[in-house]
C-alpha atoms as a PDB file:
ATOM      1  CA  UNK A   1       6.728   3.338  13.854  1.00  0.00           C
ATOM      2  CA  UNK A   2       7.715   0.143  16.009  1.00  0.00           C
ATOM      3  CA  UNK A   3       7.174  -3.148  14.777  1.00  0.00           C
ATOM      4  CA  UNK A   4       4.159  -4.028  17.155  1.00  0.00           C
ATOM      5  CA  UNK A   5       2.656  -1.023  16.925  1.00  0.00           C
ATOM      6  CA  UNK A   6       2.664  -1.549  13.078  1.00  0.00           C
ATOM      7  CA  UNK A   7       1.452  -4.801  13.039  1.00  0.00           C
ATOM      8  CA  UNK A   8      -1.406  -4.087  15.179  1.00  0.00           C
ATOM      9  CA  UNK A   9      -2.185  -1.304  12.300  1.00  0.00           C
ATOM     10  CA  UNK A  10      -2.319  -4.021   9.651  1.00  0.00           C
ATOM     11  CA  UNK A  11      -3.887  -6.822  11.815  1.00  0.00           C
ATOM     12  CA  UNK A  12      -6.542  -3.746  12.104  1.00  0.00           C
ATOM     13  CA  UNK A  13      -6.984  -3.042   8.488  1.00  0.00           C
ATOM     14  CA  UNK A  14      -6.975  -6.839   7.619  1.00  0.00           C
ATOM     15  CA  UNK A  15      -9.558  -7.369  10.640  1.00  0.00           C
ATOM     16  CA  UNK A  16     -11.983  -4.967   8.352  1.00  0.00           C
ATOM     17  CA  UNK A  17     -11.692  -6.457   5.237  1.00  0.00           C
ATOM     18  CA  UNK A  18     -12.249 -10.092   6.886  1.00  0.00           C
ATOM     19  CA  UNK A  19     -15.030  -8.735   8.586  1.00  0.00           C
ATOM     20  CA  UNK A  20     -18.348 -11.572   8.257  1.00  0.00           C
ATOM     21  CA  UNK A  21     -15.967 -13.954   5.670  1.00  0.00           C
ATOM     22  CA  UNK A  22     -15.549 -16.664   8.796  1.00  0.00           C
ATOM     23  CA  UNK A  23     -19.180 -16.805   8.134  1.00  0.00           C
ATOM     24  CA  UNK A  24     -19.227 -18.029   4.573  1.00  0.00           C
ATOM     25  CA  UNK A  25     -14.937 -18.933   3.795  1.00  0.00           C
ATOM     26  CA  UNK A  26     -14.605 -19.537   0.471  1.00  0.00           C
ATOM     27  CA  UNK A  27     -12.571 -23.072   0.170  1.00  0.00           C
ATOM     28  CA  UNK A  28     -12.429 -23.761  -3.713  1.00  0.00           C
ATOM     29  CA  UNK A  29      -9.901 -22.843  -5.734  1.00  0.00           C
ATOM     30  CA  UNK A  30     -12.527 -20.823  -8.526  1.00  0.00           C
ATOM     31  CA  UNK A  31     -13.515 -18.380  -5.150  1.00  0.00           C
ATOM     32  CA  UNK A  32     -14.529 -15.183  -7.133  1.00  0.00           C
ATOM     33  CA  UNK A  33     -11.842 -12.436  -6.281  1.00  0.00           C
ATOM     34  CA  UNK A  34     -12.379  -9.965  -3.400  1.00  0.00           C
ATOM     35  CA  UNK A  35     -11.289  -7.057  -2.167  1.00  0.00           C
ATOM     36  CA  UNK A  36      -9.425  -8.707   0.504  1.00  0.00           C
ATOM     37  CA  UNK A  37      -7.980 -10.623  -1.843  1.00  0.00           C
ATOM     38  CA  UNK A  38      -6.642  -6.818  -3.848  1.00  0.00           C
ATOM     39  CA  UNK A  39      -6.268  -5.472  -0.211  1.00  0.00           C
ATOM     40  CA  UNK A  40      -3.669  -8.397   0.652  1.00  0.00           C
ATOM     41  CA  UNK A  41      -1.807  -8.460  -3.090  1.00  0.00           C
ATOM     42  CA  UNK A  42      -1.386  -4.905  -3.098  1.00  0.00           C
ATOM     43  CA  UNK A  43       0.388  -4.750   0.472  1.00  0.00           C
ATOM     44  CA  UNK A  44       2.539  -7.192  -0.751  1.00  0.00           C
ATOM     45  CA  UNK A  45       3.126  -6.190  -4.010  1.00  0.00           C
ATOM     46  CA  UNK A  46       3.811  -2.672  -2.187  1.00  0.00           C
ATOM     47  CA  UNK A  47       6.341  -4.421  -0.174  1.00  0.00           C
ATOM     48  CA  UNK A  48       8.015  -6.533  -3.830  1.00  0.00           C
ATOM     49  CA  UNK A  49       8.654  -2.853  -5.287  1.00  0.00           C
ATOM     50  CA  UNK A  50      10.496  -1.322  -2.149  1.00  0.00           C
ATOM     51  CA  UNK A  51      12.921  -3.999  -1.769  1.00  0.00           C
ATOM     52  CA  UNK A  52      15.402  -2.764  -3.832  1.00  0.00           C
ATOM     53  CA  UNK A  53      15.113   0.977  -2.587  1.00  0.00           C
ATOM     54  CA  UNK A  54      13.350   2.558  -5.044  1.00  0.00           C
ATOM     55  CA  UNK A  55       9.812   1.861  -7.500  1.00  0.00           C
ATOM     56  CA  UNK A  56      11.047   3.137 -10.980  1.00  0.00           C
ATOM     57  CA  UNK A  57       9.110   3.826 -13.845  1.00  0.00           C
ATOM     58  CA  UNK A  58       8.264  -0.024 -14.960  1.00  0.00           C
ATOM     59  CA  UNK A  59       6.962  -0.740 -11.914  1.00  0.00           C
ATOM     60  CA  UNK A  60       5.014   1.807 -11.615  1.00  0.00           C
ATOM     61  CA  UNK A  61       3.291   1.648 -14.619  1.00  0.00           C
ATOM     62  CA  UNK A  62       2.755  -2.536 -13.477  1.00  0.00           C
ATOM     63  CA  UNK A  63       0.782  -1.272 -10.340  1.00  0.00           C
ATOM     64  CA  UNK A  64      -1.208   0.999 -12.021  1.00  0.00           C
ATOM     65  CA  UNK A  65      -2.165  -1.978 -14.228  1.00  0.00           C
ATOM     66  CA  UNK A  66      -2.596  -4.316 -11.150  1.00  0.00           C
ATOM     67  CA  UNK A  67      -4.608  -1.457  -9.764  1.00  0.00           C
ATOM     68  CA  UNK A  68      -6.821  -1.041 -12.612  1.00  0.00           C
ATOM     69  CA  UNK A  69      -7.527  -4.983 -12.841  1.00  0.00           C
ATOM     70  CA  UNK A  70      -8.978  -5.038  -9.630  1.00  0.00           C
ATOM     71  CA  UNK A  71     -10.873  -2.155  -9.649  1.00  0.00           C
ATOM     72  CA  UNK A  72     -12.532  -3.828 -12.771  1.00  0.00           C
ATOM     73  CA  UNK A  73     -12.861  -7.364 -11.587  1.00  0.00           C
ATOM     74  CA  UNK A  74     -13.993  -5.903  -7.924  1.00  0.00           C
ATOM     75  CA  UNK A  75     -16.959  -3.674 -10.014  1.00  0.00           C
ATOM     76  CA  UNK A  76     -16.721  -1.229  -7.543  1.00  0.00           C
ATOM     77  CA  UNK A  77     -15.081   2.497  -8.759  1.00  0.00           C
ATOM     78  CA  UNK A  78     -13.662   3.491  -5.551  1.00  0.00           C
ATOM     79  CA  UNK A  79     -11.987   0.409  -4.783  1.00  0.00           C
ATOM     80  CA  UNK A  80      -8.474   1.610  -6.768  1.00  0.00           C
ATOM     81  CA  UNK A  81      -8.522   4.831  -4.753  1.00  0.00           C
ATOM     82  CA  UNK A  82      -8.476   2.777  -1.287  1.00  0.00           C
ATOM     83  CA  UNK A  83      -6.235  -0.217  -2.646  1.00  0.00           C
ATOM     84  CA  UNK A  84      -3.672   2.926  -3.587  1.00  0.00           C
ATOM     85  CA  UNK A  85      -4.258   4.032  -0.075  1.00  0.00           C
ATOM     86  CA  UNK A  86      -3.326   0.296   0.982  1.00  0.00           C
ATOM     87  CA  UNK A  87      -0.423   0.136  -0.969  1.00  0.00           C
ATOM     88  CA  UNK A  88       1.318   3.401  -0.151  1.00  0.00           C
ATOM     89  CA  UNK A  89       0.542   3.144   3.348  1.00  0.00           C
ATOM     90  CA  UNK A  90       2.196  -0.848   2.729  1.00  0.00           C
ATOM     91  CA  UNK A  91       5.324   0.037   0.929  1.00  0.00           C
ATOM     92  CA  UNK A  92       7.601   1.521   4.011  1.00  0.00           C
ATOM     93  CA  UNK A  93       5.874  -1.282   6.157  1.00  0.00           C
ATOM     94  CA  UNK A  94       8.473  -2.996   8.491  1.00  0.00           C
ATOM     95  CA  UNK A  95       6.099  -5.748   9.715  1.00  0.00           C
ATOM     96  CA  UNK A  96       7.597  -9.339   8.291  1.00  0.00           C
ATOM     97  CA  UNK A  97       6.379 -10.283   4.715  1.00  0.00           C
ATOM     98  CA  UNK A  98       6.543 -13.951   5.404  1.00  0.00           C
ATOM     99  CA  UNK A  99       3.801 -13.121   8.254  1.00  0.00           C
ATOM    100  CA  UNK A 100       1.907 -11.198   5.894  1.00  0.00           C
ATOM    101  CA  UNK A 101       1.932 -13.868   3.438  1.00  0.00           C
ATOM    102  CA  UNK A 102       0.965 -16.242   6.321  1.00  0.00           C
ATOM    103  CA  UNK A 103      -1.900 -14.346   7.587  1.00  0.00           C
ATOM    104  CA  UNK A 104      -3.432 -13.853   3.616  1.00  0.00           C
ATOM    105  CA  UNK A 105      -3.004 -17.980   3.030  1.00  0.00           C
ATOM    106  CA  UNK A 106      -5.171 -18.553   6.378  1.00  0.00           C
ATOM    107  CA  UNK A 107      -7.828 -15.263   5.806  1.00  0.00           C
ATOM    108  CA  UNK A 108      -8.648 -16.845   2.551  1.00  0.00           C
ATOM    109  CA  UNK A 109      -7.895 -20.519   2.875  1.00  0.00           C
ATOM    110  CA  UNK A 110      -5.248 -20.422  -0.262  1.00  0.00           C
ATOM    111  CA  UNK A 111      -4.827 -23.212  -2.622  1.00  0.00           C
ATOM    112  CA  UNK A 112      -1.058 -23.964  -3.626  1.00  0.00           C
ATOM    113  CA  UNK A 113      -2.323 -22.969  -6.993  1.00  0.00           C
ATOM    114  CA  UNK A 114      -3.213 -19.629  -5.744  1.00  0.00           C
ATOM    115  CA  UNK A 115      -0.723 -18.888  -3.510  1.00  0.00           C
ATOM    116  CA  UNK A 116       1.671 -19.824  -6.494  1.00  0.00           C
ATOM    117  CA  UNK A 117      -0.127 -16.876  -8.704  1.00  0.00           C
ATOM    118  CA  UNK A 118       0.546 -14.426  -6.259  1.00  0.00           C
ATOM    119  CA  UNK A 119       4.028 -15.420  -6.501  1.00  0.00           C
ATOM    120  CA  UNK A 120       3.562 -14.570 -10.382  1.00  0.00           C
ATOM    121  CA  UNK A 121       1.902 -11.291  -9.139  1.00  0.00           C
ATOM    122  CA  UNK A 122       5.417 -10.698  -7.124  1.00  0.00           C
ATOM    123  CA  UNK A 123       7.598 -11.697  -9.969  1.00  0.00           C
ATOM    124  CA  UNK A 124       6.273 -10.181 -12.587  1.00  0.00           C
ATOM    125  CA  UNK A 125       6.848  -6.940 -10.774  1.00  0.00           C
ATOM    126  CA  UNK A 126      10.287  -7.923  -9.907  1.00  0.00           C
ATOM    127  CA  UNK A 127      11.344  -8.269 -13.289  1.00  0.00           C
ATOM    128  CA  UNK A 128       9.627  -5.133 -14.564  1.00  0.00           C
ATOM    129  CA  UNK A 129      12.488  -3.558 -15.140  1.00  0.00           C
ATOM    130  CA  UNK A 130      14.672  -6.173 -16.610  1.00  0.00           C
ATOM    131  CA  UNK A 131      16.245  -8.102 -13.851  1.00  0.00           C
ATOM    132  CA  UNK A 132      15.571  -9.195 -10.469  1.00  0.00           C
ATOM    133  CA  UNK A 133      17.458  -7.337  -7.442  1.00  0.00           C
ATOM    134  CA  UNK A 134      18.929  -9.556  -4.795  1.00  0.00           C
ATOM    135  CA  UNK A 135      16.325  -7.663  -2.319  1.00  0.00           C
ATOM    136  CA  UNK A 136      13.616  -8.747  -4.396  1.00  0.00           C
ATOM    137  CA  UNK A 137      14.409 -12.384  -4.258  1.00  0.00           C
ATOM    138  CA  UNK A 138      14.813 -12.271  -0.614  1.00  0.00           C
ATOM    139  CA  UNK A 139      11.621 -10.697  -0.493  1.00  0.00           C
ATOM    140  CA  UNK A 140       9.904 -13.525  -2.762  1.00  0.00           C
ATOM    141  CA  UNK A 141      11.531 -16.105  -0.831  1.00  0.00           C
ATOM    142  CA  UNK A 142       9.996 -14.866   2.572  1.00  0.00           C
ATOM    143  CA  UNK A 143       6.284 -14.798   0.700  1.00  0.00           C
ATOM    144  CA  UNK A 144       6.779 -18.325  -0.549  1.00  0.00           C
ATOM    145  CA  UNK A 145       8.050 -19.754   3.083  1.00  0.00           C
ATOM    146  CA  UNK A 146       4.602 -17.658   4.701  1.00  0.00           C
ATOM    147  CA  UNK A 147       2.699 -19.500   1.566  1.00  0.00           C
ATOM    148  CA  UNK A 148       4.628 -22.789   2.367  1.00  0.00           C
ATOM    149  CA  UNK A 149       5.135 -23.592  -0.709  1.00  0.00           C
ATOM    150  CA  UNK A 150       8.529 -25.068  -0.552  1.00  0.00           C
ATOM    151  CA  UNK A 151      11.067 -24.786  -3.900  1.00  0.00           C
ATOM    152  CA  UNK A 152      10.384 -22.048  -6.233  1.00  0.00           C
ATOM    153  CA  UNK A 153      13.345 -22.494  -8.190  1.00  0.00           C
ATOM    154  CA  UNK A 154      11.460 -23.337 -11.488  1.00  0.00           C
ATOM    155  CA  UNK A 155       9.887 -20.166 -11.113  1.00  0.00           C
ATOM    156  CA  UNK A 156      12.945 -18.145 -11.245  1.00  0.00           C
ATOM    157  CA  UNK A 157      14.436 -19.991 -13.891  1.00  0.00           C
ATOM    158  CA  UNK A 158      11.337 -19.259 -16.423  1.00  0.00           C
ATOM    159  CA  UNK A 159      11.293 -16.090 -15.439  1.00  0.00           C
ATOM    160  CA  UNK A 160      15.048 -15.842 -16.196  1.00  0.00           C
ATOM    161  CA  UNK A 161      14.530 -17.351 -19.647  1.00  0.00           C
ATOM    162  CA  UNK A 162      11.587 -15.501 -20.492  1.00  0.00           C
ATOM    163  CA  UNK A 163      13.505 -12.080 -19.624  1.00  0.00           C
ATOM    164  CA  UNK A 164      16.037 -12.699 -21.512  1.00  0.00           C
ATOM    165  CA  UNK A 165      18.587  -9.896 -22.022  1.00  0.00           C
ATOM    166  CA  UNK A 166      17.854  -9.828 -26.212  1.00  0.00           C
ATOM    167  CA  UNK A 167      14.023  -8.706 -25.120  1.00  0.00           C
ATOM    168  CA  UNK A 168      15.036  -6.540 -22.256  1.00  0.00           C
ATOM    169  CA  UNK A 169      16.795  -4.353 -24.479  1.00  0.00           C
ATOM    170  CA  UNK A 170      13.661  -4.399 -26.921  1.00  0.00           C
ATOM    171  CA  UNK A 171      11.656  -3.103 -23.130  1.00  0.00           C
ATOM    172  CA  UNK A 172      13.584  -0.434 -22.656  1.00  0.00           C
ATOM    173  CA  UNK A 173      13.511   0.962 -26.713  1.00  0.00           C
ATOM    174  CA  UNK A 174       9.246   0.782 -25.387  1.00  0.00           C
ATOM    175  CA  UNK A 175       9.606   2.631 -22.045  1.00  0.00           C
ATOM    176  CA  UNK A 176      10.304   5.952 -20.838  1.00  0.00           C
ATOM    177  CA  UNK A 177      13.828   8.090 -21.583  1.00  0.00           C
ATOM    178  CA  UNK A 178      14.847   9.466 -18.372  1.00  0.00           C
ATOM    179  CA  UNK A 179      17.101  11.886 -20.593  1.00  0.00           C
ATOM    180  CA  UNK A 180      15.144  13.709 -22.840  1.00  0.00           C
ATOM    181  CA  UNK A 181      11.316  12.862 -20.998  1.00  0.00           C
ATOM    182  CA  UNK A 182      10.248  11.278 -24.441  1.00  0.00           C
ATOM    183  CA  UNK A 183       8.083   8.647 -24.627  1.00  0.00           C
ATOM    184  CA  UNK A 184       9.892   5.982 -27.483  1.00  0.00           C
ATOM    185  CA  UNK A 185       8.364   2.503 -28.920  1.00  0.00           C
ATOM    186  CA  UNK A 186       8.862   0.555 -31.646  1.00  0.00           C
ATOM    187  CA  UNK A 187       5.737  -1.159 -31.589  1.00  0.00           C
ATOM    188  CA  UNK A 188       2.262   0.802 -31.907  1.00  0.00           C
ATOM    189  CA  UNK A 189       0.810   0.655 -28.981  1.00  0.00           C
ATOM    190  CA  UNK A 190      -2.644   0.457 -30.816  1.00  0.00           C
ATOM    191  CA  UNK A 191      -1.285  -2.410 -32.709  1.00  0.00           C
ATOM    192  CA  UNK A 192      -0.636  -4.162 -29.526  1.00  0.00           C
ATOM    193  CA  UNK A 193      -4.513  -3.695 -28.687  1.00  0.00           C
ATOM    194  CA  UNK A 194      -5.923  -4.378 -31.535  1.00  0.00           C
ATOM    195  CA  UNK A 195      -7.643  -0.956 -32.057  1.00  0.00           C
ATOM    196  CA  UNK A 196      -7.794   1.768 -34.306  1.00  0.00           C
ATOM    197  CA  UNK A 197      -5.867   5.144 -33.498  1.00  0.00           C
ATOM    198  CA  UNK A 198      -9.856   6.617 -34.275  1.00  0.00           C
ATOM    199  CA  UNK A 199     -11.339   4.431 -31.298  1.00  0.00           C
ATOM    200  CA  UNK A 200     -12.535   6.415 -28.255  1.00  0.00           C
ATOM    201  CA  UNK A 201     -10.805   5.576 -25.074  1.00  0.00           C
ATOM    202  CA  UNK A 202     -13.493   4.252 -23.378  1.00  0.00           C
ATOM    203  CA  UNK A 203     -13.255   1.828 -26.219  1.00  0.00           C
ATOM    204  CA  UNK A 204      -9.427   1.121 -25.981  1.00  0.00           C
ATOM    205  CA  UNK A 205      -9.989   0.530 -22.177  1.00  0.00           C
ATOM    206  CA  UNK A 206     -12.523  -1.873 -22.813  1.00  0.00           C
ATOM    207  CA  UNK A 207     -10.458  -3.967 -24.867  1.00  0.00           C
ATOM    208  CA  UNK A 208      -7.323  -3.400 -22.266  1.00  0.00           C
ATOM    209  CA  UNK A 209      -9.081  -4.844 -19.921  1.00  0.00           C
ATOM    210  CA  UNK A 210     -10.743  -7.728 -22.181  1.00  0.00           C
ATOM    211  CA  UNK A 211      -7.348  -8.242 -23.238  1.00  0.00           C
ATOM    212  CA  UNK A 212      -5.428  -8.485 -19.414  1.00  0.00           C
ATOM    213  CA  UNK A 213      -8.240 -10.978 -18.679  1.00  0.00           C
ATOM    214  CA  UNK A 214      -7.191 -13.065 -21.569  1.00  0.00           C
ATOM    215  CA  UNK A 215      -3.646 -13.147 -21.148  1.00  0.00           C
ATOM    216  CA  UNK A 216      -2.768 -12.870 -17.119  1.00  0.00           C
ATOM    217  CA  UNK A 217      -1.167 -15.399 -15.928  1.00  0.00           C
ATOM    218  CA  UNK A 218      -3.538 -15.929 -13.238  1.00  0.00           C
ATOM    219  CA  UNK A 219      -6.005 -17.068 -15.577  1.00  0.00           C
ATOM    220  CA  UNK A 220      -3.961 -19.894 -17.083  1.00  0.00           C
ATOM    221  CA  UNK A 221      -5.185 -22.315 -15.297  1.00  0.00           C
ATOM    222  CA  UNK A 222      -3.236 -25.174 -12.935  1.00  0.00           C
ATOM    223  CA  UNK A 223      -1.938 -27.251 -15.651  1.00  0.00           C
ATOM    224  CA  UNK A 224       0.185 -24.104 -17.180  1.00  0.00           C
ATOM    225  CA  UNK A 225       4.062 -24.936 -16.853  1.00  0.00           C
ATOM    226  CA  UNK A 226       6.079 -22.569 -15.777  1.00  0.00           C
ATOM    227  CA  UNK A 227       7.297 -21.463 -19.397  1.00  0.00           C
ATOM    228  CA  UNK A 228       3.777 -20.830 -20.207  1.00  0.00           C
ATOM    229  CA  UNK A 229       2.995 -18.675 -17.183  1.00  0.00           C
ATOM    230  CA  UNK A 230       6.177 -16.481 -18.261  1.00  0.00           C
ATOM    231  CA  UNK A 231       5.730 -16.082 -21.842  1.00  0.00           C
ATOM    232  CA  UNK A 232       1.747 -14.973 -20.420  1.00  0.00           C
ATOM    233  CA  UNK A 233       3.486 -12.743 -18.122  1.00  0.00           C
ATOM    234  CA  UNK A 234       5.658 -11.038 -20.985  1.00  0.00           C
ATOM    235  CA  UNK A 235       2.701 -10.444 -22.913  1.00  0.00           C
ATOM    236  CA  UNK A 236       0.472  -9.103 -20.313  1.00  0.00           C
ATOM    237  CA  UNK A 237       3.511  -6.550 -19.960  1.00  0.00           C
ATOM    238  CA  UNK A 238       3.641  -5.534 -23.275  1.00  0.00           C
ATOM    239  CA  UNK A 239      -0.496  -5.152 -22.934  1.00  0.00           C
ATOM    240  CA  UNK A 240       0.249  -2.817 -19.765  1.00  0.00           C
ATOM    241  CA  UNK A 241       2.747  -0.628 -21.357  1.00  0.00           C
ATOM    242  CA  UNK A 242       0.737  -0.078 -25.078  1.00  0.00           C
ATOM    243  CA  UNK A 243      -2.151   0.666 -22.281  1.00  0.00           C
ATOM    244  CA  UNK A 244      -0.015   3.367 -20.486  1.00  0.00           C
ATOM    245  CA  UNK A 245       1.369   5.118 -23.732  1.00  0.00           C
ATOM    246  CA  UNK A 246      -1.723   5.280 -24.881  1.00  0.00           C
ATOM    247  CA  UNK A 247      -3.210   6.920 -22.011  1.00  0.00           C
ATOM    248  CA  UNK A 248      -0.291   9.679 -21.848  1.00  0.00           C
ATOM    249  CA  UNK A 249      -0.919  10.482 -25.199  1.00  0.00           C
ATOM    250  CA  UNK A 250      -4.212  11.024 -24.738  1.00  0.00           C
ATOM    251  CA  UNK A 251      -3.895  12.498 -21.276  1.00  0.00           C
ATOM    252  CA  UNK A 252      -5.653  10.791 -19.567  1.00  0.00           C
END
């Protein structure tokens, strides 16, 4: 697909979900979270976990999270099914992610506060597997000139901090063995959320979800330094992945 022809596609899709919201923009910084709001973080999130060639295991299990936040905070069930939609369609995109970054800050009249947690969103995912690819940063770089948001340096360096190597090695003990298909952690999962092993699931997904509210990033607040948004972003991690074990041992 040509580059025109595939921006025309997404100027389409983002024409839809803008549909009426000249009517009644939303200026403040506390605007409550919409779908266009998912619609645009998942194409570029889709974009953040092709950049290196390849989504493995860590970042999947981050979208699904992501995926599962908004269908909650968007109340609407069959919003996860389209955003998924959205971001596979989004992930072999070769329209420019500094344009698509561009068009999101004007559709929904972005504060640098929120254009700066969407480049948490982006990061976070980056370093899902322990390290950030070259193609990643290049990526992130291009979303932050599109958000105009100038040095993002102290960004990287928390990050950097924050994933250390010495807890990166504790990740992967937590995550999937390619070898032998096991599923290995140190930590119980139902330790990490607070619930009993007895608890129905509806039960542990209600306090997954009470729990990512508490401890994303995004809901830190301006005043949060950059160390404080990463250690919020390790936690929220560890949150996602007791979440995911959990649900593959119960299948669901």
């Amino acid at each position: 697909m040509g580059f025109w022809f595939s921006l025309f596609i997404i100027g389409l899709i983002f024409y839809a979900l803008t549909k009426g919201y000249a009517k009644s923009p939303a200026g403040s910084a506390h605007k409550a979270f919409s779908e266009q709001d998912a619609s645009f973080l998942v194409a570029l999130l889709a974009r953040i976990a092709k950049a290196d060639g390849v989504i493995n295991e860590s970042e999947a299990r981050y979208i699904s999270g992501i995926l599962d936040m908004c269908e909650e905070e968007l109340k609407d069930p069959g919003a996860r099914a389209r955003l998924k939609r959205i971001f596979d369609e989004q992930k072999n995109s070769q329209t420019s992610i500094e344009e698509m970054a561009r068009m999101y800050k004007s559709a929904r009249f972005l504060t640098n506060d929120e254009c700066s947690s969407v480049i948490i969103y982006l990061l976070h995912l980056a370093y899902a597997n322990g390290s950030l690819h070259p193609n990643e940063k290049r990526a992130i770089d291009e979303v932050a000139r599109g958000f105009n948001l100038g040095d993002i340096s102290a960004f990287y360096a928390s990050f950097e901090r924050e994933f250390s190597r010495t807890w990166q090695d504790d990740y992967r003990n937590s995550s999937w063995n390619s070898q032998n298909s096991s599923y290995e952690r140190e930590i119980d999962p139902y330790e990490v959320l607070g619930v009993s092993k007895e608890a129905s699931f509806a039960e542990i997904k209600k306090k997954y979800r009470e729990l990512s509210r508490k401890h994303h990033p995004d809901f830190l607040g301006a005043g949060a330094s950059s160390d404080e948004v990463a250690k919020a972003t390790k936690k929220t991690q560890e949150i996602n992945e007791a979440y995911e074990q959990i649900k593959k041992m119960k299948g669901e």
